[in-house]
N, C-alpha and C. Protein backbone atom coordinates (compact mmCIF):
# COMPACT_ATOMS: atom_id res chain seq x y z
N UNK A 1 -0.74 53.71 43.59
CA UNK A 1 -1.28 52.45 43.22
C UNK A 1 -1.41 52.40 41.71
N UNK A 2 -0.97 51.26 41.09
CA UNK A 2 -1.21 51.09 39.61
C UNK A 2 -2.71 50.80 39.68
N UNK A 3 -2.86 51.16 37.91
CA UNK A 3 -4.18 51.29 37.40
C UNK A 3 -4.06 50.36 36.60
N UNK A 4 -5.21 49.06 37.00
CA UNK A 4 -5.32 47.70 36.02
C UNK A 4 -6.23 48.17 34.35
N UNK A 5 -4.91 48.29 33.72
CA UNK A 5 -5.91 48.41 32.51
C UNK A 5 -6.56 47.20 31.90
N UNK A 6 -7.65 47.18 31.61
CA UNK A 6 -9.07 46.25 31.05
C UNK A 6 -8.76 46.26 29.52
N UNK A 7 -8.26 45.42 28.25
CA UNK A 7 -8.84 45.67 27.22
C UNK A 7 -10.16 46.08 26.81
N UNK A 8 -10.57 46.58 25.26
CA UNK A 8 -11.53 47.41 25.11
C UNK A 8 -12.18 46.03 24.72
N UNK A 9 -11.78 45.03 24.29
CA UNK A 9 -13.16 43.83 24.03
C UNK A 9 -13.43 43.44 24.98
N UNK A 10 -12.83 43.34 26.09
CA UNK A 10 -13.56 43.23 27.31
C UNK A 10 -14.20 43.52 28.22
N UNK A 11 -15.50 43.89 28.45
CA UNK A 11 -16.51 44.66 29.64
C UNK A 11 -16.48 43.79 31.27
N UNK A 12 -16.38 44.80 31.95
CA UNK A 12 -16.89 44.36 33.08
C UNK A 12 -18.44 43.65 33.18
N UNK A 13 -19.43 44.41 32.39
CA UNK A 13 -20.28 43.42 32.29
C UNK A 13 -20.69 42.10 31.61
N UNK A 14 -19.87 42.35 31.06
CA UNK A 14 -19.59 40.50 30.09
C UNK A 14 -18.09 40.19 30.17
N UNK A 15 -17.61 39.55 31.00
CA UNK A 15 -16.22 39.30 31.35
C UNK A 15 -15.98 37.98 30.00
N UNK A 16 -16.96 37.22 29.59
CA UNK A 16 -16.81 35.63 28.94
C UNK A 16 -16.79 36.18 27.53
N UNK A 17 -17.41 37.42 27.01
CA UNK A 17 -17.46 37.52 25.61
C UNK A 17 -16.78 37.08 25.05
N UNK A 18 -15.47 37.11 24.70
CA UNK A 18 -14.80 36.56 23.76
C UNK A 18 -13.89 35.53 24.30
N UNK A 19 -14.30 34.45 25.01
CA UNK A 19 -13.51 33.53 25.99
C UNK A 19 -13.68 32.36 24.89
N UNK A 20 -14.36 32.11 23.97
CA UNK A 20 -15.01 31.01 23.22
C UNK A 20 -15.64 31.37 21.89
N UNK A 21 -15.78 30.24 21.63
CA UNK A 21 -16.35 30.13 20.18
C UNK A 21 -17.73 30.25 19.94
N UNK A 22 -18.73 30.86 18.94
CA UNK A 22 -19.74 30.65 19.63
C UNK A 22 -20.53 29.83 18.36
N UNK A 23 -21.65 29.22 18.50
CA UNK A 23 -22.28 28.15 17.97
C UNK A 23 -22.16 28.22 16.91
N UNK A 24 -22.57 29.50 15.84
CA UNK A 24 -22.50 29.19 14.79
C UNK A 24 -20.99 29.82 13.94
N UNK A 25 -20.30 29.61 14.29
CA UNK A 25 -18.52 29.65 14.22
C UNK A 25 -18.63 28.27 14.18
N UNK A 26 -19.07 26.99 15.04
CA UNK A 26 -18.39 25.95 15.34
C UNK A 26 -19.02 25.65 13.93
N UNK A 27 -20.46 25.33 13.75
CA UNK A 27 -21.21 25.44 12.84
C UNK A 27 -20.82 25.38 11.23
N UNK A 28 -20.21 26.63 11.05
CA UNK A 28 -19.17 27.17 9.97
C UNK A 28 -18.17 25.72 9.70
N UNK A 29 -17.22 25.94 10.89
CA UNK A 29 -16.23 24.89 10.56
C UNK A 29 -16.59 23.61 9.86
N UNK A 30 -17.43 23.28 11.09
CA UNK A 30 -18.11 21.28 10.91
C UNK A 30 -18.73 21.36 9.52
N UNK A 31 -19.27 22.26 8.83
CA UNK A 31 -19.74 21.69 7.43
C UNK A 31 -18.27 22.28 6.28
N UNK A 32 -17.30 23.22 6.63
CA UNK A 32 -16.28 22.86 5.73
C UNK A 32 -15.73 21.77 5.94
N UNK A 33 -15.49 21.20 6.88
CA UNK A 33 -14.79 19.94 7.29
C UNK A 33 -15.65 19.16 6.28
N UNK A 34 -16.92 19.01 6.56
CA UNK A 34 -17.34 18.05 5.86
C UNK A 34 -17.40 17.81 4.13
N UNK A 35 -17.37 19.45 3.98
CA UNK A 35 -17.30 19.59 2.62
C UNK A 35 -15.71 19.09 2.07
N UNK A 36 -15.04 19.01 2.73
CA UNK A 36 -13.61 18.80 2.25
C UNK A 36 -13.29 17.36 2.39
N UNK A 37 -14.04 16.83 3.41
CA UNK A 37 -14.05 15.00 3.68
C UNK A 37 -14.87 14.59 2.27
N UNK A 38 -15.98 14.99 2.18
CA UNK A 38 -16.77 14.75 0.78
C UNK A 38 -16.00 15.02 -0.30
N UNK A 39 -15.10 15.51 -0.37
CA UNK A 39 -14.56 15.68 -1.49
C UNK A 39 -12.86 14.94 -1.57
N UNK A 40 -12.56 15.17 -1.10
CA UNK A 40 -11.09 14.42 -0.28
C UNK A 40 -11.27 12.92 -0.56
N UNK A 41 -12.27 12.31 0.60
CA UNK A 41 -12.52 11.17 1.16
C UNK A 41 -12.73 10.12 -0.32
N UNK A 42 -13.60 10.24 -1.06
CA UNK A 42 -13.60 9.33 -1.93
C UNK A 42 -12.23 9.06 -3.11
N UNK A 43 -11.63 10.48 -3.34
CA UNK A 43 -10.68 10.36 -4.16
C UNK A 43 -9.10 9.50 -3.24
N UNK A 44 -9.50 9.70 -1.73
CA UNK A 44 -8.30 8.74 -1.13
C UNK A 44 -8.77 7.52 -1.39
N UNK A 45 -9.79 6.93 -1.20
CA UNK A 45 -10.22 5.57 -0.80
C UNK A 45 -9.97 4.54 -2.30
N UNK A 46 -10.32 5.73 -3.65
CA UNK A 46 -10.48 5.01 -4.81
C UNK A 46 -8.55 4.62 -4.98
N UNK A 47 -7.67 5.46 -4.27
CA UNK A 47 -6.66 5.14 -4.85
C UNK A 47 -6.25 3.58 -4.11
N UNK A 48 -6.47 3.26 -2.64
CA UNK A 48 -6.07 2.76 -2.16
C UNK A 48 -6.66 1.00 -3.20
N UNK A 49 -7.94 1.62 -3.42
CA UNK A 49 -8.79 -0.05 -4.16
C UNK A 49 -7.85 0.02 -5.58
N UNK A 50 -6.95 0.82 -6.61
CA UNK A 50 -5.79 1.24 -7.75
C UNK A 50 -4.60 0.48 -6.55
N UNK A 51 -4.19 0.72 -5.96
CA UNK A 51 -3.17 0.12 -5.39
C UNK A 51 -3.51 -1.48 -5.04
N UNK A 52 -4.43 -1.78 -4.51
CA UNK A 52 -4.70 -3.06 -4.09
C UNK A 52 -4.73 -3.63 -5.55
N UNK A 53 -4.95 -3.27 -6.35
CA UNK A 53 -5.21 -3.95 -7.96
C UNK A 53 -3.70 -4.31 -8.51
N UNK A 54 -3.25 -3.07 -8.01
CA UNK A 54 -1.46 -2.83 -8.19
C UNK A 54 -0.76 -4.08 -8.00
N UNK A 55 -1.24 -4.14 -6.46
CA UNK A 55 -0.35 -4.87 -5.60
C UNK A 55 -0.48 -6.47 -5.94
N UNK A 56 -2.22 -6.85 -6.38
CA UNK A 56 -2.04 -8.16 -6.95
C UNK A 56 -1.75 -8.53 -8.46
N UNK A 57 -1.29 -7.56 -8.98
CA UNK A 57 -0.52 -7.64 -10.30
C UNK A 57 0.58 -8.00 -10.05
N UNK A 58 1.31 -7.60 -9.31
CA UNK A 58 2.79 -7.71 -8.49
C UNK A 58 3.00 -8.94 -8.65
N UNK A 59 1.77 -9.42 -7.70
CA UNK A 59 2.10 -10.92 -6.50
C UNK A 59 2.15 -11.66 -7.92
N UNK A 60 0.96 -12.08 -8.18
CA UNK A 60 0.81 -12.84 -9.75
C UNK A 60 1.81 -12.77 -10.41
N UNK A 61 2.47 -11.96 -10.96
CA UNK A 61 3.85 -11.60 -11.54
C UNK A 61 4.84 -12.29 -10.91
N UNK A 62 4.93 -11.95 -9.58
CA UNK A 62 6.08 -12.77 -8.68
C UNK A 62 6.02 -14.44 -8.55
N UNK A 63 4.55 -14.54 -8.30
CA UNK A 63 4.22 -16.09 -8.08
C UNK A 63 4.40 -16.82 -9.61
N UNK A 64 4.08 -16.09 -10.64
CA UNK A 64 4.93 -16.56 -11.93
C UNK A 64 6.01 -17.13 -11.82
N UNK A 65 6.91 -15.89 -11.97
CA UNK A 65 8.42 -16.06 -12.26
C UNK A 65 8.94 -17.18 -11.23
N UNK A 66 8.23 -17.48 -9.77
CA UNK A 66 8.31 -18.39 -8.56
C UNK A 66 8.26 -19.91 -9.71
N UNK A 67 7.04 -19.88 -10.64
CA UNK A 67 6.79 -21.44 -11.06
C UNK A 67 7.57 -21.49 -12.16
N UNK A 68 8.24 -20.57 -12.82
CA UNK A 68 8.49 -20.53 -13.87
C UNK A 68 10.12 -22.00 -13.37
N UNK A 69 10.62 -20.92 -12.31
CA UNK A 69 11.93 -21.83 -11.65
C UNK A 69 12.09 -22.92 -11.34
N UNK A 70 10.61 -22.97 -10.67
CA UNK A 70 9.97 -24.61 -10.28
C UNK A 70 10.34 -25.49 -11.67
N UNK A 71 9.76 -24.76 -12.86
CA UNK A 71 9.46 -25.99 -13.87
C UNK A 71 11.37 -25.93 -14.30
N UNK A 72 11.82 -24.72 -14.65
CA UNK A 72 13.67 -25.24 -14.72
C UNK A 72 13.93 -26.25 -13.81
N UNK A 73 14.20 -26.29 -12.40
CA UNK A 73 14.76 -27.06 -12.06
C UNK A 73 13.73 -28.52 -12.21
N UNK A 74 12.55 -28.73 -12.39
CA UNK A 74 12.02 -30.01 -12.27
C UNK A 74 11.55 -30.59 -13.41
N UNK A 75 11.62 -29.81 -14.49
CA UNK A 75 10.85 -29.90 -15.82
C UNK A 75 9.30 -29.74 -16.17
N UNK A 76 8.62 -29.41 -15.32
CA UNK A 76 7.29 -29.31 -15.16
C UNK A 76 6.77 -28.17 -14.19
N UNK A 77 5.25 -27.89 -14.04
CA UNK A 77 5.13 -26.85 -13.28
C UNK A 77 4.70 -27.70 -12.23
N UNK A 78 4.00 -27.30 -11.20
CA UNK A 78 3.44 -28.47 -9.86
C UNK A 78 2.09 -28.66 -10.35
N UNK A 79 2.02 -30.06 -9.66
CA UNK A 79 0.64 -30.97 -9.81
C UNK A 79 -0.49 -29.98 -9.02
N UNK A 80 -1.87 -30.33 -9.52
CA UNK A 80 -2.93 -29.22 -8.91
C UNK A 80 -3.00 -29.58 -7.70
N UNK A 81 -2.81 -30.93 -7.16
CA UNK A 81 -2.75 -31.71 -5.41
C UNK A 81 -1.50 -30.79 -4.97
N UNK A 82 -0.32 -30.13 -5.24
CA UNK A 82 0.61 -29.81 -4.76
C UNK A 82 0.52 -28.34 -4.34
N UNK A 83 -0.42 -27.55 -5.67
CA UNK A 83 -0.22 -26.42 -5.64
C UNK A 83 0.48 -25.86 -5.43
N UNK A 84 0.25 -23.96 -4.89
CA UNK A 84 1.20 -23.55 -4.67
C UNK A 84 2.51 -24.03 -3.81
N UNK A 85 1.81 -24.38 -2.42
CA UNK A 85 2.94 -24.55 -1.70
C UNK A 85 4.19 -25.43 -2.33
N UNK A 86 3.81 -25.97 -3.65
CA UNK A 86 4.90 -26.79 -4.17
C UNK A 86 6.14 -25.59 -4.32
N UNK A 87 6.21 -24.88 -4.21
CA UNK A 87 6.96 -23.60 -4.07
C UNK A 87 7.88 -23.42 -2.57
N UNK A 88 7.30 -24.07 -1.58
CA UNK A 88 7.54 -24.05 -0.41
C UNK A 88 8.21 -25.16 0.35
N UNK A 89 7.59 -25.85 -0.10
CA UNK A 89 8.14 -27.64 0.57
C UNK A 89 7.84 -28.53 -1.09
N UNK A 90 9.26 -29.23 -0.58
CA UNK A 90 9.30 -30.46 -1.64
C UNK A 90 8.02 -30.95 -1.53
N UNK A 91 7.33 -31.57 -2.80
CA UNK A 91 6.42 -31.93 -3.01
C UNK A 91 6.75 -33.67 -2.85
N UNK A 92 6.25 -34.45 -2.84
CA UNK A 92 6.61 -36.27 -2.17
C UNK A 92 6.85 -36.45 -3.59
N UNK A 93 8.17 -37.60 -4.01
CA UNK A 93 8.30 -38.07 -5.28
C UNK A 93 8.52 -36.95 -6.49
N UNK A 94 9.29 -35.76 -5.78
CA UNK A 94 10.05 -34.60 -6.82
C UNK A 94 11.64 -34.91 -6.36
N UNK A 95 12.43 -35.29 -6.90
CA UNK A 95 13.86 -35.80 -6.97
C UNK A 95 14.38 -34.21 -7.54
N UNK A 96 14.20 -33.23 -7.93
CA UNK A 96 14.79 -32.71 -8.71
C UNK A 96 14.22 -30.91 -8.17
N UNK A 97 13.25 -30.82 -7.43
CA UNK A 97 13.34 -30.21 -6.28
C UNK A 97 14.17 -29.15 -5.58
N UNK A 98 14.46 -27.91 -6.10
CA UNK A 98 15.63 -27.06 -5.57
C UNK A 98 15.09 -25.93 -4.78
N UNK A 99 14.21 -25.64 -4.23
CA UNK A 99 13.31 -24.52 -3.50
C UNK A 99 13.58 -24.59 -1.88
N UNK A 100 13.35 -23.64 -1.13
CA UNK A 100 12.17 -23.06 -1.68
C UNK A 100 12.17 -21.91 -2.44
N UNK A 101 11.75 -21.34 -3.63
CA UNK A 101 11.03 -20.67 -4.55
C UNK A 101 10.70 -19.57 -3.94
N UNK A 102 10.11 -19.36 -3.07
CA UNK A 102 9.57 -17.80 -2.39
C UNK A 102 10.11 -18.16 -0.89
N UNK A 103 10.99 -16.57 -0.42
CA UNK A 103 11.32 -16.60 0.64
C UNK A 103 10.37 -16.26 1.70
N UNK A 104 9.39 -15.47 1.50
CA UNK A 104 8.40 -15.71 2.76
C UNK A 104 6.99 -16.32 2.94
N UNK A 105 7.33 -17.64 2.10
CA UNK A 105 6.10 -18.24 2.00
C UNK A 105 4.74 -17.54 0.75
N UNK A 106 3.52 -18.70 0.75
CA UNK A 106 2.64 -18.53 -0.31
C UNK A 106 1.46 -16.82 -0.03
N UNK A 107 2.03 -15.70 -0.66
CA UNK A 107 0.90 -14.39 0.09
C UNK A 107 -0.87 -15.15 -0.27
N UNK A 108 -1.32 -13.98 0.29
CA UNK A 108 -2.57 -13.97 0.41
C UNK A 108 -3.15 -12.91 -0.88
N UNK A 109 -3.76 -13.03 -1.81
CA UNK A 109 -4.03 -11.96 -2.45
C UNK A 109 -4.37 -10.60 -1.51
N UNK A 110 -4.40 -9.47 -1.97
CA UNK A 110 -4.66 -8.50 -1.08
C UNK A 110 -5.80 -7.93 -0.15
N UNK A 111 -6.54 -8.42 -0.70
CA UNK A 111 -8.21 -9.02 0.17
C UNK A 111 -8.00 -10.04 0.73
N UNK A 112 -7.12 -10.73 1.27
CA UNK A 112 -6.83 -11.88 2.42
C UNK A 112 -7.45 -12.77 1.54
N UNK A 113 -7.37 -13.44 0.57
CA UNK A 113 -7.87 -14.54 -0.56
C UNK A 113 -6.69 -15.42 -0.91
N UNK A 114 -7.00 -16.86 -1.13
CA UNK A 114 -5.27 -17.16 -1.24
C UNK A 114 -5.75 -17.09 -2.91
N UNK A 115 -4.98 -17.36 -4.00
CA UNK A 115 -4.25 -17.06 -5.31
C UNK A 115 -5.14 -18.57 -6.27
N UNK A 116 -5.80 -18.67 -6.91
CA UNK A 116 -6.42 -19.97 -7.32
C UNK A 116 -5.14 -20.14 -8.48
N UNK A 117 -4.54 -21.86 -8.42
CA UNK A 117 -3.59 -22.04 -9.29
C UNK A 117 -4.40 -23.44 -9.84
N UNK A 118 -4.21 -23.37 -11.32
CA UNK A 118 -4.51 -24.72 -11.69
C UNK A 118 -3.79 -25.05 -12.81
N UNK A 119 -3.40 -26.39 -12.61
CA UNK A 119 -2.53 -26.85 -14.12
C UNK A 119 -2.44 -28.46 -14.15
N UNK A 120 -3.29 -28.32 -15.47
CA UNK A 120 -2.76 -27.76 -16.34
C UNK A 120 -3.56 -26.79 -16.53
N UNK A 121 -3.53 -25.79 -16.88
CA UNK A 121 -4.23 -24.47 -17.33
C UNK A 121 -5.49 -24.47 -18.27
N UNK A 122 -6.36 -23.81 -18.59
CA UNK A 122 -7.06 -23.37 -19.72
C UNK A 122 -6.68 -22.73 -20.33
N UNK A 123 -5.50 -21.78 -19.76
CA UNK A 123 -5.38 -20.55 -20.70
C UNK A 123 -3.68 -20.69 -20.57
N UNK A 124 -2.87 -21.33 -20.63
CA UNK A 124 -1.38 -21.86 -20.28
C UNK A 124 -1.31 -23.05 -20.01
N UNK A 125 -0.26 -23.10 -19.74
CA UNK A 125 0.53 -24.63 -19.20
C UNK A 125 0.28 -24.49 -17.31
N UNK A 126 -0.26 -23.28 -16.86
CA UNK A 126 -0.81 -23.32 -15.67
C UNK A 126 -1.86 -21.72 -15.53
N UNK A 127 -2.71 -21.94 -14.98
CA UNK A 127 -3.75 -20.84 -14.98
C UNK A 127 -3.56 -20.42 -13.13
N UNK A 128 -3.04 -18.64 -13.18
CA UNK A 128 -2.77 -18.50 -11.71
C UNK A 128 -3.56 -17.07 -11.40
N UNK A 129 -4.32 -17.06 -10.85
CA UNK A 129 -5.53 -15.56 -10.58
C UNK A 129 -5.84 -15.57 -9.35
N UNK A 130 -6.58 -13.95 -9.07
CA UNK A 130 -7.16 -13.69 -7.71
C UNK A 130 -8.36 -13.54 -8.21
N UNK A 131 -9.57 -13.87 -7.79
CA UNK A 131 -11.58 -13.16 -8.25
C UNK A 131 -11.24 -11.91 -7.70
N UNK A 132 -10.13 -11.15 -7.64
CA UNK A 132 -10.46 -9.43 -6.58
C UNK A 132 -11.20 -8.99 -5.13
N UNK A 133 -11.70 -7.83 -5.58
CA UNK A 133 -11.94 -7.85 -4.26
C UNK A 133 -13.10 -8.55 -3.91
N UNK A 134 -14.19 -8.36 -4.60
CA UNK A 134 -15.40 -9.66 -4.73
C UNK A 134 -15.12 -10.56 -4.19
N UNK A 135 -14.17 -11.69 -4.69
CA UNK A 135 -13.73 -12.94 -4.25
C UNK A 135 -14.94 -13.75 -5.11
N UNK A 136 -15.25 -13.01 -6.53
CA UNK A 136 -16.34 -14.01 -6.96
C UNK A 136 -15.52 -13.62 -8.39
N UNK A 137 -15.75 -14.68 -9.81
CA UNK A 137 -15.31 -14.62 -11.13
C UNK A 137 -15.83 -13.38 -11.50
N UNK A 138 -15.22 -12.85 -12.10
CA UNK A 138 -15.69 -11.84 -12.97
C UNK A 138 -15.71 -10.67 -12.42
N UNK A 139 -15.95 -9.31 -13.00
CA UNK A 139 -16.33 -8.14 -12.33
C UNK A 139 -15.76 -7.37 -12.92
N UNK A 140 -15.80 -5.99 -12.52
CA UNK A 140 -14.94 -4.55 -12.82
C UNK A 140 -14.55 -3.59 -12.03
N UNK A 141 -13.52 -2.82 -12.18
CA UNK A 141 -12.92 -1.93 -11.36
C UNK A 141 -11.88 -3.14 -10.43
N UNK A 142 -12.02 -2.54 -9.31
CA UNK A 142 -11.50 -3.73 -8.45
C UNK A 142 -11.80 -4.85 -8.05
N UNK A 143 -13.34 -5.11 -8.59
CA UNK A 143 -13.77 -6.80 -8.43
C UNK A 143 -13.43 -7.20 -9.42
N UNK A 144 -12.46 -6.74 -10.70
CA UNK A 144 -12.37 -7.52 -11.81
C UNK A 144 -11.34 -8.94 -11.39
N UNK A 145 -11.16 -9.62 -12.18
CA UNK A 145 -9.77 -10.50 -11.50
C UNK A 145 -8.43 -10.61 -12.09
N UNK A 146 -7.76 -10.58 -11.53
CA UNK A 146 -6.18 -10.92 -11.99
C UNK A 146 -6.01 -11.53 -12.26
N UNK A 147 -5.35 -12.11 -13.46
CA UNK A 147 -4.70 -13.02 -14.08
C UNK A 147 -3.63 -12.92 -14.46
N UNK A 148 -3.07 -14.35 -14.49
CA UNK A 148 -1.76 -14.53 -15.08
C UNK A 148 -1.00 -14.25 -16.58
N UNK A 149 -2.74 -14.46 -17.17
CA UNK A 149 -2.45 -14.65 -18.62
C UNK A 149 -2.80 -13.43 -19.71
């Protein structure tokens, strides 16, 4: 008859010893985890609010060069009643009209905000910004606002 050999960490009188983890092992882990989320976690989050800043520099930029075409083909930029979408659909009583201007329609700033356009401008021949992430004038970091100008 063979002889069942037993490893030596294992006793017949404690068969579970080393079957598991034991409390303060788990213990150990859950506060490096946390120490590494604490440290990790804010440096991801700040990039993503640098990108969102990014991204409505972009749009603004794009929605520019969008009116800039508007005013070539029509001689003017759009009326403040027309706004953006004058980019999108002929505006009533534009003869001269060659758009649409943006192929997938007017974005949303990146905080789901639409883009405040006015013209004639204060600060141009048309004034085009997001308030950020705030959604209020003014601010810093990422509540600052985008502008055109």
């Amino acid at each position: 008859m063979e002889k069942l050999l037993i490893p030596a960490s294992r006793t017949l009188r404690n068969p579970a010893a080393n079957l598991g983890f034991t409390l303060l092992e788990l213990l150990v882990v859950m506060v490096i985890i946390g120490l590494l989320a604490g440290f990790v976690g804010p440096r991801y989050f700040s990039q993503i609010g640098k990108s969102e800043v990014k991204a409505a520099l972009a749009q603004v930029e794009a929605l520019g060069k969008a009116l800039d075409y508007y005013r070539v083909d029509t001689g003017h930029y759009p009326r403040m009643e027309d706004g953006l979408m004058a980019l999108i659909t002929r505006p009533a009583n534009e003869a001269r009209w060659d758009g649409p201007y943006l192929s997938k329609g007017v974005p949303l700033d990146p905080w789901g905000n639409p883009y405040v356009f006015k013209s004639p401008g204060e600060h141009g021949e048309y004034d085009l910004y997001s308030y950020g992430k705030d959604g209020k004038p003014g601010g810093q970091g990422e509540d600052r606002d985008i502008t055109s100008w």
